[in-house]
N, C-alpha and C. Protein backbone atom coordinates (compact mmCIF):
# COMPACT_ATOMS: atom_id res chain seq x y z
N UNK A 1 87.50 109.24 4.81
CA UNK A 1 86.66 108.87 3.66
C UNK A 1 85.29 108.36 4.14
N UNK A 2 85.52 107.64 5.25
CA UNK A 2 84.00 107.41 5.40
C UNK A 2 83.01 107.99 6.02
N UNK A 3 84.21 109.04 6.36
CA UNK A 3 82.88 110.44 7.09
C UNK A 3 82.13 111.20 6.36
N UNK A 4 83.03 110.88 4.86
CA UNK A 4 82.41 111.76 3.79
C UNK A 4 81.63 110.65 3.30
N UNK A 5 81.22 109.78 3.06
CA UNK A 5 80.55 108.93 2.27
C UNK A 5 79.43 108.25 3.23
N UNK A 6 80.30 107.59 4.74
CA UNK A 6 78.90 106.76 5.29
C UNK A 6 78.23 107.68 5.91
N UNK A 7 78.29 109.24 6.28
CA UNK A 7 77.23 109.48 6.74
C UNK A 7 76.04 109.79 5.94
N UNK A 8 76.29 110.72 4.79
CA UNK A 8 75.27 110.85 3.63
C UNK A 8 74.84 109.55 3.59
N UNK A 9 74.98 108.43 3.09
CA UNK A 9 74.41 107.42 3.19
C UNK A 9 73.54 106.70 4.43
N UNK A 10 73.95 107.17 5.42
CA UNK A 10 73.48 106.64 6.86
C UNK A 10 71.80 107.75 6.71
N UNK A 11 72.29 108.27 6.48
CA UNK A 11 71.31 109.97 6.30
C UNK A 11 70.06 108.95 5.44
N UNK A 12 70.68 108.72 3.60
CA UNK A 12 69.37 108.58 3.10
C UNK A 12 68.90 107.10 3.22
N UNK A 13 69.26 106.26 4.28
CA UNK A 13 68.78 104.99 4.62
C UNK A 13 67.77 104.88 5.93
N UNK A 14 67.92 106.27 6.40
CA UNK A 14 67.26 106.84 7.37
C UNK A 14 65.95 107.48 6.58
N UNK A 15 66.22 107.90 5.96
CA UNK A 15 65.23 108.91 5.01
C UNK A 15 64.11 108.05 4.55
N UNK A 16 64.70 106.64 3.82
CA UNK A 16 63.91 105.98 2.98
C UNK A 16 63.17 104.79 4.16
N UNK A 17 63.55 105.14 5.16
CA UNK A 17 63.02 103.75 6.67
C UNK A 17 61.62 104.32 6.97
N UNK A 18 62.19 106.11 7.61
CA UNK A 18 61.46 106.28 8.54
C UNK A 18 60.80 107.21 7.90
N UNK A 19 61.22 108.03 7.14
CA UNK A 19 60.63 109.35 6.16
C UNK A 19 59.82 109.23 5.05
N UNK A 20 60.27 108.88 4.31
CA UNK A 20 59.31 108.17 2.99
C UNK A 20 58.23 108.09 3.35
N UNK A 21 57.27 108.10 2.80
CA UNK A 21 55.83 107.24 3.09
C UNK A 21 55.30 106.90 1.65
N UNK A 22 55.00 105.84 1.33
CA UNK A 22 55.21 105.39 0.12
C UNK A 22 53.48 105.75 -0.28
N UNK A 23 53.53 106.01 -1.65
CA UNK A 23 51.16 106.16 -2.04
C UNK A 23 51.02 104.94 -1.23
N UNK A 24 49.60 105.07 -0.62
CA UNK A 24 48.93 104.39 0.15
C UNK A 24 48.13 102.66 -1.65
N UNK A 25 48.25 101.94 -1.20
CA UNK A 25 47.78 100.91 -2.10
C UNK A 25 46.11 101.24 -2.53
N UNK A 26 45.53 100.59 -3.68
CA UNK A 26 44.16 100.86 -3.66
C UNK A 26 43.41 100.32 -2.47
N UNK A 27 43.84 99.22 -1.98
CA UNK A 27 43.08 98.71 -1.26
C UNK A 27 42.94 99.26 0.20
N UNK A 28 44.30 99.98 0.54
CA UNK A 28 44.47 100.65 1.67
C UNK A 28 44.15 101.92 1.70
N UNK A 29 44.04 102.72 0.71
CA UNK A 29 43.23 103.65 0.46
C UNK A 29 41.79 103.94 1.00
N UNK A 30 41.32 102.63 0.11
CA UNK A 30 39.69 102.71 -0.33
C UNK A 30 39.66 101.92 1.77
N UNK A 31 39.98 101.49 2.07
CA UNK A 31 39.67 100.83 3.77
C UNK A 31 40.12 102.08 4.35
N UNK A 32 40.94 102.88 4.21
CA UNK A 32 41.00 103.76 5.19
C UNK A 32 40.22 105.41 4.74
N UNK A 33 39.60 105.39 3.82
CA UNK A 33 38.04 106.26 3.48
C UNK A 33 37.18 105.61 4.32
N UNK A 34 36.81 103.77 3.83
CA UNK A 34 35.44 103.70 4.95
C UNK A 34 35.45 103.87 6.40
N UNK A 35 36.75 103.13 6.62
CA UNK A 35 37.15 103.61 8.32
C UNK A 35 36.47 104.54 9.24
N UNK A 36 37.16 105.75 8.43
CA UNK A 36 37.26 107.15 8.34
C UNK A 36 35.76 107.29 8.95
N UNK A 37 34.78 107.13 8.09
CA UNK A 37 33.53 107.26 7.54
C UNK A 37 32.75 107.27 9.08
N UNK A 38 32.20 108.26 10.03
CA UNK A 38 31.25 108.35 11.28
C UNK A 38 29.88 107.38 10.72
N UNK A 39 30.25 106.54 11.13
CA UNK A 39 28.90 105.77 10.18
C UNK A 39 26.95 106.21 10.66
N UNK A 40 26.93 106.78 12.37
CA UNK A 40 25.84 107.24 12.13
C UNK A 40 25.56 108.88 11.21
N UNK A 41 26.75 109.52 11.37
CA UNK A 41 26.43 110.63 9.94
C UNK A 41 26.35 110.27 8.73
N UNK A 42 27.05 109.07 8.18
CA UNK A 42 26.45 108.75 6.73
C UNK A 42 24.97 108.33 6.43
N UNK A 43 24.73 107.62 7.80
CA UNK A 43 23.33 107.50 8.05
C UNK A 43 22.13 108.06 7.89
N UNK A 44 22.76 109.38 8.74
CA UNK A 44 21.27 109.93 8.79
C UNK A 44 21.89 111.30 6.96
N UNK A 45 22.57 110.88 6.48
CA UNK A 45 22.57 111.86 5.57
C UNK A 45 22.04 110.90 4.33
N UNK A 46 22.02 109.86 4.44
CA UNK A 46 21.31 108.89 3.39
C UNK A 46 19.49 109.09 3.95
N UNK A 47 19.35 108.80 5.05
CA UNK A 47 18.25 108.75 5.09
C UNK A 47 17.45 110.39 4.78
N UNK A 48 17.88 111.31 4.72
CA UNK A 48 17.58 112.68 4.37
C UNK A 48 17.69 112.96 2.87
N UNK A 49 18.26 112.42 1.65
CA UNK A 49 18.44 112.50 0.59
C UNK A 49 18.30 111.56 0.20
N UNK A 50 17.83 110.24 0.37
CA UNK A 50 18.25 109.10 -0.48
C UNK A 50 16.77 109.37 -1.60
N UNK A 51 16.00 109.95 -0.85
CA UNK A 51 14.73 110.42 -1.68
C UNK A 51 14.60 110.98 -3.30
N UNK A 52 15.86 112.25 -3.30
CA UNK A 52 16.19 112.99 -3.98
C UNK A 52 16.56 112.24 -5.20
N UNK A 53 17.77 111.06 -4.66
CA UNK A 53 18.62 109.75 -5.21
C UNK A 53 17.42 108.78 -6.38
N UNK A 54 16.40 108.75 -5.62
CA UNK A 54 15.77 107.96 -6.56
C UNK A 54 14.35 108.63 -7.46
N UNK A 55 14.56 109.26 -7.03
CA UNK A 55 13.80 110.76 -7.77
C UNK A 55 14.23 110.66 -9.36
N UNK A 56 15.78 110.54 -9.16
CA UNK A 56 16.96 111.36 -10.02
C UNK A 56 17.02 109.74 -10.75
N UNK A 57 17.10 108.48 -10.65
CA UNK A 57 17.11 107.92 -11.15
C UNK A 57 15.57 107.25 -12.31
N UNK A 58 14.30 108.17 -11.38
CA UNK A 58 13.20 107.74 -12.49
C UNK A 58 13.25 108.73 -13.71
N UNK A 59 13.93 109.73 -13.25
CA UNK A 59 13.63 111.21 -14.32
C UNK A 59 14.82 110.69 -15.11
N UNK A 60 16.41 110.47 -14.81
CA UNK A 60 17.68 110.56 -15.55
C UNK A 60 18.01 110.14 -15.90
N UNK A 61 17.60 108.36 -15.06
CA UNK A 61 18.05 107.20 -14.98
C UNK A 61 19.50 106.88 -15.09
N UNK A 62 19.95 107.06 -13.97
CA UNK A 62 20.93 107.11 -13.29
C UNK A 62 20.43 106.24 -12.24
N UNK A 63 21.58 104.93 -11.36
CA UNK A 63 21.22 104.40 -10.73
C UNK A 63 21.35 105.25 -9.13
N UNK A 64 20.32 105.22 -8.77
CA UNK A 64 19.67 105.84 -7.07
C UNK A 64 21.82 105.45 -6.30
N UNK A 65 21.47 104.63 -5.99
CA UNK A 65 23.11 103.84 -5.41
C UNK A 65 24.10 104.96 -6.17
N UNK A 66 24.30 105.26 -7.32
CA UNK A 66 25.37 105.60 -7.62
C UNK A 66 25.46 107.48 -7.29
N UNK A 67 24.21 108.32 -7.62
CA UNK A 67 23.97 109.25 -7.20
C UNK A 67 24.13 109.58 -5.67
N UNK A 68 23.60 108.57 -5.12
CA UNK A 68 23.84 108.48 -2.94
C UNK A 68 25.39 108.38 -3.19
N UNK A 69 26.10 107.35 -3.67
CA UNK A 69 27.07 107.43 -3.11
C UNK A 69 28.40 108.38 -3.15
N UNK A 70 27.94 108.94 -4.85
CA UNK A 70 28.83 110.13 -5.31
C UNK A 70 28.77 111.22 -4.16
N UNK A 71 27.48 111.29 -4.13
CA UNK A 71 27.26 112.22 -2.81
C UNK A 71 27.82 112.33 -1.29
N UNK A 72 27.99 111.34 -1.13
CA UNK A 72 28.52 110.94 0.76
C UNK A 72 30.16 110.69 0.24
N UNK A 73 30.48 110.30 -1.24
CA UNK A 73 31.68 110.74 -1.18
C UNK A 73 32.66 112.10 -1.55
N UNK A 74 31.69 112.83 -2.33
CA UNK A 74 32.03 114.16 -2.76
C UNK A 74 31.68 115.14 -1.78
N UNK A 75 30.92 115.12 -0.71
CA UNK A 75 30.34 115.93 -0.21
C UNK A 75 31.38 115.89 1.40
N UNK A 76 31.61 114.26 1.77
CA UNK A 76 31.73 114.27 2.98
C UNK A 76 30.79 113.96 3.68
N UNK A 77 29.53 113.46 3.33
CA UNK A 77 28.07 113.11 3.56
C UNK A 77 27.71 114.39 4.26
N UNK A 78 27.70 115.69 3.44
CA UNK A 78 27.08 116.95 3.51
C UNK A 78 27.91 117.34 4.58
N UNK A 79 29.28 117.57 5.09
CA UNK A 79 29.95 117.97 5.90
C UNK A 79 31.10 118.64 5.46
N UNK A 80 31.14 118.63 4.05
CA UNK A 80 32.53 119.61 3.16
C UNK A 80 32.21 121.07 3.68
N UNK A 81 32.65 121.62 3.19
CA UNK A 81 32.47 123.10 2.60
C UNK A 81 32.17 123.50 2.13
N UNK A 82 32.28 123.13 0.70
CA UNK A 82 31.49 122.89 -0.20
C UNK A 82 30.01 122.67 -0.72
N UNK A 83 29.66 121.87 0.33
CA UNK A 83 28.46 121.32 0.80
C UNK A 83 27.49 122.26 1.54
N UNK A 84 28.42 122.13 2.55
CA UNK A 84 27.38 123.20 3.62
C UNK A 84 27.27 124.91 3.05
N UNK A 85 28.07 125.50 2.10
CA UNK A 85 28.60 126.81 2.19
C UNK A 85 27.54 127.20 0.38
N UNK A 86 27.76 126.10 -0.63
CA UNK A 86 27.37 126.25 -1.47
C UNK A 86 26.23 125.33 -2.31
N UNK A 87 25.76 124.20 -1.67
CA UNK A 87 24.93 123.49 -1.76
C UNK A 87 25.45 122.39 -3.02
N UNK A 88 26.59 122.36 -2.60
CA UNK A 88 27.33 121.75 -4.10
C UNK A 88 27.64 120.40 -3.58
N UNK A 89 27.28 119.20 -3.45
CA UNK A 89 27.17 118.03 -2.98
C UNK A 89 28.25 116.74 -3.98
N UNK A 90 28.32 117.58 -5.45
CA UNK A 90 28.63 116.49 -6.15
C UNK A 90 30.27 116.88 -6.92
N UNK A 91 31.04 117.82 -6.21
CA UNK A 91 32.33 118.60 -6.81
C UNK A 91 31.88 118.65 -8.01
N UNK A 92 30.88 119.48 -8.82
CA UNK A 92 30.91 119.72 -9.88
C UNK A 92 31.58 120.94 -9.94
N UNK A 93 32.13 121.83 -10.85
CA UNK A 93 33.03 122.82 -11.35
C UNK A 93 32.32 124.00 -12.29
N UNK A 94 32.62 124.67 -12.10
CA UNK A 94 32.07 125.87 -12.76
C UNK A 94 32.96 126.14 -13.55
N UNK A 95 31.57 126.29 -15.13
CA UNK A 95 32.72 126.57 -16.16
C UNK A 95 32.64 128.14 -16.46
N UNK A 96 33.39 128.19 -17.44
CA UNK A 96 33.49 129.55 -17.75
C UNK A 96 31.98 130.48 -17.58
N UNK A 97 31.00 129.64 -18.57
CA UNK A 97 29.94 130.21 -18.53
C UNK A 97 28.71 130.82 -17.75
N UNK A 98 29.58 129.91 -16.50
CA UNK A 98 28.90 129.83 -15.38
C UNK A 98 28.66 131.20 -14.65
N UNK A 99 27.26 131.75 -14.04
CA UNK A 99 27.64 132.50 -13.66
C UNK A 99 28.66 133.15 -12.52
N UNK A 100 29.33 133.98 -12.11
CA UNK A 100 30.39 134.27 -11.40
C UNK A 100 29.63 134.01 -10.25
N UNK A 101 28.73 135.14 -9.67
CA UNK A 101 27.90 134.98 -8.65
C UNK A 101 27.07 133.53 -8.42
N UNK A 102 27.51 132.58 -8.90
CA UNK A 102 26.60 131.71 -8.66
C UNK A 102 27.81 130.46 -8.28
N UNK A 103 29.15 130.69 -8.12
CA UNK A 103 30.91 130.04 -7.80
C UNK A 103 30.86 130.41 -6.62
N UNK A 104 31.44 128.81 -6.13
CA UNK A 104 32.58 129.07 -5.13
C UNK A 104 33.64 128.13 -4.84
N UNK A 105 34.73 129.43 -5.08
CA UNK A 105 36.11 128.86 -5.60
C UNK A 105 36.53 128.11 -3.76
N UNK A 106 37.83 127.24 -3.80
CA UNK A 106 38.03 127.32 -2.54
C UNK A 106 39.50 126.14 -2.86
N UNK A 107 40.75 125.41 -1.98
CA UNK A 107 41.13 124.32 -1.96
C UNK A 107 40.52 122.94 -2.27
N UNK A 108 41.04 122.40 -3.45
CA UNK A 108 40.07 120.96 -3.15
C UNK A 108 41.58 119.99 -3.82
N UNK A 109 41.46 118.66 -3.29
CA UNK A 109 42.54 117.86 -3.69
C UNK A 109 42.29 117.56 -5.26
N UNK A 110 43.58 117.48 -5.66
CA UNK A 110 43.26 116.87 -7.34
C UNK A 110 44.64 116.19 -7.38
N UNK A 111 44.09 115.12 -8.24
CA UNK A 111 45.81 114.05 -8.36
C UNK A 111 46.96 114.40 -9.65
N UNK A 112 48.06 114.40 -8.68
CA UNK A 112 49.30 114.98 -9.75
C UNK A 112 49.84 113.73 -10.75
N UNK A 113 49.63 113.38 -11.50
CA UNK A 113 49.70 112.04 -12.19
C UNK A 113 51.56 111.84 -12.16
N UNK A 114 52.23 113.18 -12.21
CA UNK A 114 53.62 113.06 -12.30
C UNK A 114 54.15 112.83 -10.72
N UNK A 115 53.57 113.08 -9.65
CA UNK A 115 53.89 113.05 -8.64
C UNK A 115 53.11 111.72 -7.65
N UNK A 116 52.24 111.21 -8.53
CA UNK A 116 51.15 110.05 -8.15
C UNK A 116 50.76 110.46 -6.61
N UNK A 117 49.87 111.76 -6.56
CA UNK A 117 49.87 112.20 -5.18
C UNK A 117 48.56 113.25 -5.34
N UNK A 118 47.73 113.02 -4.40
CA UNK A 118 46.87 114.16 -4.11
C UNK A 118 47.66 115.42 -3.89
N UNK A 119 46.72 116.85 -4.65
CA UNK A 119 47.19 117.77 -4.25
C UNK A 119 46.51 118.47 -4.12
N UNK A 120 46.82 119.75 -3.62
CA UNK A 120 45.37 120.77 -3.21
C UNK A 120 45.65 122.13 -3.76
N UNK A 121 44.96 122.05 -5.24
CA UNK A 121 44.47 122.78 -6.05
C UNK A 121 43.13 124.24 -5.92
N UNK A 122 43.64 125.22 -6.25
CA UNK A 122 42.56 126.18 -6.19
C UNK A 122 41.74 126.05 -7.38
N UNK A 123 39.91 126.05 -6.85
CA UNK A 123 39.18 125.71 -8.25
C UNK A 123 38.05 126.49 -7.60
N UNK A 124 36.94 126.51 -8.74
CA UNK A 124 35.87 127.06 -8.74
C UNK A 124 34.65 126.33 -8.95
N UNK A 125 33.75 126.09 -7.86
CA UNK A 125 32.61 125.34 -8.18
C UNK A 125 31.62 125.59 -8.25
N UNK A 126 30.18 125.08 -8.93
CA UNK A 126 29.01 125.61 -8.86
C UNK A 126 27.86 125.73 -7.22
N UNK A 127 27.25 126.54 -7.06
CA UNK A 127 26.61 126.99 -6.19
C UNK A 127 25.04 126.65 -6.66
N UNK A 128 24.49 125.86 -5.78
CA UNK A 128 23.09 126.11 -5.71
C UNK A 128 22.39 126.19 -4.75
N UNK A 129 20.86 126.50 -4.94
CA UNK A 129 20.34 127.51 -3.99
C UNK A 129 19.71 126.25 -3.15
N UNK A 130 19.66 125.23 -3.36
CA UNK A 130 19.33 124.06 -1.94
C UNK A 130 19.96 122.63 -2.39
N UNK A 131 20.06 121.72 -1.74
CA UNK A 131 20.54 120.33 -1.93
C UNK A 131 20.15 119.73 -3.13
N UNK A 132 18.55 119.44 -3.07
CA UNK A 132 17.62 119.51 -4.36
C UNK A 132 17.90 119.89 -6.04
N UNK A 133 18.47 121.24 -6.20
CA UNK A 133 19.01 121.72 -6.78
C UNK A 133 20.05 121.16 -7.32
N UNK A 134 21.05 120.67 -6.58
CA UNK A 134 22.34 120.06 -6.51
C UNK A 134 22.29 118.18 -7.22
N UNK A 135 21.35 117.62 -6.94
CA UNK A 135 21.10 116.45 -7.48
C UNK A 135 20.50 116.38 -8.42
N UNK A 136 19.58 117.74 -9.05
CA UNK A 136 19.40 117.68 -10.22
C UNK A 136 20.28 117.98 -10.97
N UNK A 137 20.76 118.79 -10.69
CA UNK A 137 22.18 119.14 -11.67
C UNK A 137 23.32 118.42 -11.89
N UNK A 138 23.38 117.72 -11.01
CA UNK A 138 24.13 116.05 -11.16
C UNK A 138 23.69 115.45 -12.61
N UNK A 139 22.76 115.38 -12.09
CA UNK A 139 22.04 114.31 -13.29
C UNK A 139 22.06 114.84 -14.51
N UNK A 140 21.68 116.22 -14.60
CA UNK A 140 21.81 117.13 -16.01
C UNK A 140 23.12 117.35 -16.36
N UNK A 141 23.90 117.51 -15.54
CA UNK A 141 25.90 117.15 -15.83
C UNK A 141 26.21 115.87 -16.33
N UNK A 142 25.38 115.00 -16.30
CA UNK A 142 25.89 113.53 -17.06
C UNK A 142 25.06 113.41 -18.13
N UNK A 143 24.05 114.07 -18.26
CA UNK A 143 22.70 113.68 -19.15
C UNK A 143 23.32 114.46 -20.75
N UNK A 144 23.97 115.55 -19.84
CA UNK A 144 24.03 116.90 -21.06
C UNK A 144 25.54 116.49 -21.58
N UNK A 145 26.79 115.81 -21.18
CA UNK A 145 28.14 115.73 -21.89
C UNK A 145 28.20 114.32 -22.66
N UNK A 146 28.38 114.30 -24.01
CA UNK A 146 28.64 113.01 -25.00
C UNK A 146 29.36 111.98 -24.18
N UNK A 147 30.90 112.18 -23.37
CA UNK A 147 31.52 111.79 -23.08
C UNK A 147 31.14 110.36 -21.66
N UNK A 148 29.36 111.12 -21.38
CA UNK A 148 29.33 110.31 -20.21
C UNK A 148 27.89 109.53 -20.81
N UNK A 149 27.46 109.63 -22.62
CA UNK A 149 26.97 108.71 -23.11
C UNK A 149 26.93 107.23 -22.40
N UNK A 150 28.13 106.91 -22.75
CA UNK A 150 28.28 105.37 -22.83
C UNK A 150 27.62 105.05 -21.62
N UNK A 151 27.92 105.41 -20.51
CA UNK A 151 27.06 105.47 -19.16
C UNK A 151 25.35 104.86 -19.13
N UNK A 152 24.96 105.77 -19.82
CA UNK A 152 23.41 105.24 -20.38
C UNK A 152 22.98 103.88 -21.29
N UNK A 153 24.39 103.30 -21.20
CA UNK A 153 23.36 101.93 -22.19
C UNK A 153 24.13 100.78 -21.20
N UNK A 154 24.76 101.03 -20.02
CA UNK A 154 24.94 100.46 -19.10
C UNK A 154 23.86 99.67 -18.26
N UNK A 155 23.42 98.22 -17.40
CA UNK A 155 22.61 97.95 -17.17
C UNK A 155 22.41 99.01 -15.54
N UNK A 156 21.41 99.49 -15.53
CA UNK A 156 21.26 100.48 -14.56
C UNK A 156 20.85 99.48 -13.23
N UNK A 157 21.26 98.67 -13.02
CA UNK A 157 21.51 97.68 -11.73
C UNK A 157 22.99 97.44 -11.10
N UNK A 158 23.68 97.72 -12.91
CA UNK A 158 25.10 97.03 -12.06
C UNK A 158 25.75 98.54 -12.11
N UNK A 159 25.95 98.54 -10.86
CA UNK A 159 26.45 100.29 -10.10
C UNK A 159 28.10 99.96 -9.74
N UNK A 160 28.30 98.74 -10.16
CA UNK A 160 30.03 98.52 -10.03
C UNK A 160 30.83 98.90 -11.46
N UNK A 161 29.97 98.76 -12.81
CA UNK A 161 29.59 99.14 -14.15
C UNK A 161 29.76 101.12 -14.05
N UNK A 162 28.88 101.26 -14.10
CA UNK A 162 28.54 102.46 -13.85
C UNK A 162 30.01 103.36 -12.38
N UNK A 163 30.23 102.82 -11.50
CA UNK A 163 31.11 103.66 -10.99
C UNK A 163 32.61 103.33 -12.19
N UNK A 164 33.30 102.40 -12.47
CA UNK A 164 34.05 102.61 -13.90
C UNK A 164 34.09 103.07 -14.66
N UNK A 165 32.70 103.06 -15.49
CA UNK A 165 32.58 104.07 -16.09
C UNK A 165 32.54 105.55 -16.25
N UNK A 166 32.49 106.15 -15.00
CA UNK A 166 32.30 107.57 -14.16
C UNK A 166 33.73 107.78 -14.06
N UNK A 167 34.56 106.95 -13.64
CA UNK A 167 36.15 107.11 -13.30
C UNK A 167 36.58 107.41 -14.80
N UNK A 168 36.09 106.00 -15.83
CA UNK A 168 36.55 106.31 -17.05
C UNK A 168 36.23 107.44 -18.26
N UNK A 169 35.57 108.03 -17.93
CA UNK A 169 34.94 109.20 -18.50
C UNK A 169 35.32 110.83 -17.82
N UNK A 170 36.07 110.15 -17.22
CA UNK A 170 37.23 111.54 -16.56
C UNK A 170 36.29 112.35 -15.11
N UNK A 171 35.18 111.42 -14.24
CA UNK A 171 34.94 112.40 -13.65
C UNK A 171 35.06 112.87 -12.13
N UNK A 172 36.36 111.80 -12.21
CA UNK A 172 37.12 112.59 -10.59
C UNK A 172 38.75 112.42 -11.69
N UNK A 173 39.59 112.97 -10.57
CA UNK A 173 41.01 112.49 -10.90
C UNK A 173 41.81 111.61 -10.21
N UNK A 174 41.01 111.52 -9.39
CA UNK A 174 41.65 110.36 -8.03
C UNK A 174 41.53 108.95 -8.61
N UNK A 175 42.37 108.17 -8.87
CA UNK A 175 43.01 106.88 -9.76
C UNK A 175 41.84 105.75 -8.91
N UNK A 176 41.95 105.81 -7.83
CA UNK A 176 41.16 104.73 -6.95
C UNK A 176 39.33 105.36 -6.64
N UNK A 177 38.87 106.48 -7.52
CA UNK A 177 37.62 106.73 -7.43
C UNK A 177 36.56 105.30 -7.40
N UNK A 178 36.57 105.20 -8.75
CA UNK A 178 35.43 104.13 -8.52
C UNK A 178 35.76 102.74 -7.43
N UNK A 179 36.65 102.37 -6.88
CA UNK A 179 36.89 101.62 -5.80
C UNK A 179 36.07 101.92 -5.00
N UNK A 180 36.27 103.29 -4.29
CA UNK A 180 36.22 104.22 -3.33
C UNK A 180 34.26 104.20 -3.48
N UNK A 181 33.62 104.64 -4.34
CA UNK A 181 32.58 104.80 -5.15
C UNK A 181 32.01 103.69 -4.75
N UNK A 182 32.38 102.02 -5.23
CA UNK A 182 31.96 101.28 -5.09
C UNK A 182 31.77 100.29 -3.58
N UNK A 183 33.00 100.78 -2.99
CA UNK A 183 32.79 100.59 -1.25
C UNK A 183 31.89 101.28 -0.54
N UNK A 184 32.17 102.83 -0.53
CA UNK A 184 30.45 102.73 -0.41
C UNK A 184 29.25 102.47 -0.49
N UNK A 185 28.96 102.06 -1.46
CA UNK A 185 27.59 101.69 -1.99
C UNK A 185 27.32 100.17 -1.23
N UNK A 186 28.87 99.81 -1.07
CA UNK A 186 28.65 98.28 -0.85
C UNK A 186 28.82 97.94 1.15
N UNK A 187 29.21 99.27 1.83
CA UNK A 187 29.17 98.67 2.77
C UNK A 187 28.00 99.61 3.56
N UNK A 188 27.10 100.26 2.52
CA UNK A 188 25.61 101.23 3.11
C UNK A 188 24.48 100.33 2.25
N UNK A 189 24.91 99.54 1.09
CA UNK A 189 24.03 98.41 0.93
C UNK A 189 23.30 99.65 -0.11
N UNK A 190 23.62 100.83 -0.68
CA UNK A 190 22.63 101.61 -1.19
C UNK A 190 22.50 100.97 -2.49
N UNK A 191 22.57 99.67 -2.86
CA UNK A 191 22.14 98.85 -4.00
C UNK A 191 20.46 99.15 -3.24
N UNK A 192 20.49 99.08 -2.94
CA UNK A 192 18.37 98.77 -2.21
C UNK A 192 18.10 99.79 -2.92
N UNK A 193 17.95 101.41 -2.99
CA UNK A 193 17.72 102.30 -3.69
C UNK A 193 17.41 102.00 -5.40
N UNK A 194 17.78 101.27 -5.74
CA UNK A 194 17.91 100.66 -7.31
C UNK A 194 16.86 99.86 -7.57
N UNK A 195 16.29 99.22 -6.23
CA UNK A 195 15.02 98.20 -6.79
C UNK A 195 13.99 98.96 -7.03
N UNK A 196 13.01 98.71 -8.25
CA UNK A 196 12.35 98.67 -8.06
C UNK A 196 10.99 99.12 -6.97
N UNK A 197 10.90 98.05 -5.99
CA UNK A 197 10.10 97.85 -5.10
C UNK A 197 10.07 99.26 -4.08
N UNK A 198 11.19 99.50 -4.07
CA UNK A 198 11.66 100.78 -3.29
C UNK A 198 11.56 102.25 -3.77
N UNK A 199 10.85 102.35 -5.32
CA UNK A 199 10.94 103.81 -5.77
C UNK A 199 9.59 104.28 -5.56
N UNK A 200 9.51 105.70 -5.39
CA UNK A 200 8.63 106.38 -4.75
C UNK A 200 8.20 107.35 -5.90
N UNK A 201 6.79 108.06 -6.01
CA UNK A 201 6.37 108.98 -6.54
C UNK A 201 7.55 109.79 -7.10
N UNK A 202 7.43 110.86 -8.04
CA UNK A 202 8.17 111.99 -8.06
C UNK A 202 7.23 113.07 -7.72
C-alpha cells in the first residue's frame, strides 16, 4: 500500500519544492527588470532620444519621463526587434486598417490572466520609417483613443499618475506595468525631462 500511495506523493512534494516556480511578486519582478537593465545602454539610448521625448511632450503634452520610459521599456532601450527591424519603439499594434506593408508581425509576451503568466503570443505591429516617426505616433495613439482621455487632465508632473493610468486604460497587459514604468523613470531620474527649465525648441 505504500508503494502505491507514498511514492506518488513523495513525487508531488518533490514537484511542489523543487519544480514549481511560483509568479515572481511585483516587487521582485519590477527589481529584477532594473537589474537586468545594462545601465550604460539605457544611457546612451536616453541621451539619443530624450530630445524626441520632450519634443512630444510640448506638441501632445504627454510627460517627456513617461514617453522615455515607455520607450527603454517597450523597446529594450532600442535593442528589441522590434525596434531595430521596424522602428517600432513603443509595442504599438497594427490594426486592421493598417497598412499590411507597413506590419511587422513577430513573438511578443502577453499575460494569460487564467494562467497569471506571461506568454508569447503571435501579433502584428506597426512599422515606421525612423525612430522619430515612432514617438510621434506614440503620442497620436494616446491623443487619438477616448479611452486614454482621462490621461490628459492628469497633472503632467506626476508621471507615477500618468504610468496608472496607462496600465488602467488597457495599454500593456502585464499586471505590474506601471510599477515597472515607474522604476524606470525613477532610477534614470527621467523626471528632469518634465521641467520646464530643460525643454528645448521644437
Amino acid at each position: 500500500m505504500w508503494k502505491v500511495i507514498g511514492i506518488p506523493l513523495v513525487l508531488y512534494f518533490i514537484f511542489a519544492l523543487y519544480i514549481y516556480q511560483p509568479v515572481p511578486t511585483v516587487d521582485a519582478a519590477v527589481a529584477e527588470l532594473i537589474e537586468d537593465m545594462p545601465i550604460d545602454t539605457v544611457l546612451q539610448y536616453i541621451e539619443l532620444n530624450y530630445t524626441l521625448a520632450v519634443q512630444e511632450m510640448q506638441r501632445a503634452k504627454i510627460p517627456a519621463s513617461i514617453t522615455l520610459g515607455q520607450a527603454i521599456l517597450e523597446s529594450k532601450y532600442g535593442t528589441s526587434e522590434l525596434a531595430m527591424q521596424a522602428n517600432n519603439h513603443f509595442g504599438i499594434k497594427a490594426e486592421a486598417k493598417w497598412d499590411s506593408t507597413d506590419r511587422h508581425c513577430i513573438y511578443s509576451y502577453e499575460w494569460n490572466q487564467k494562467k497569471q503568466r506571461m506568454y508569447p503570443m503571435l501579433s502584428c505591429f506597426r512599422r515606421y520609417k525612423n525612430i522619430q516617426a515612432s514617438y510621434i505616433g506614440h503620442s497620436n495613439f494616446l491623443v487619438q483613443r477616448a479611452h486614454y482621455m482621462p490621461l490628459f487632465a492628469l497633472d503632467i508632473y506626476d508621471f507615477e499618475a500618468w504610468a496608472h493610468g496607462l496600465q488602467k486604460a488597457g495599454y500593456a497587459t502585464d499586471p505590474n506595468y506601471a510599477n515597472k514604468l515607474i522604476s524606470i523613470i525613477q532610477r534614470y531620474q527621467l523626471y528632469r525631462y518634465d521641467k520646464k527649465e530643460v525643454l528645448i525648441e521644437s
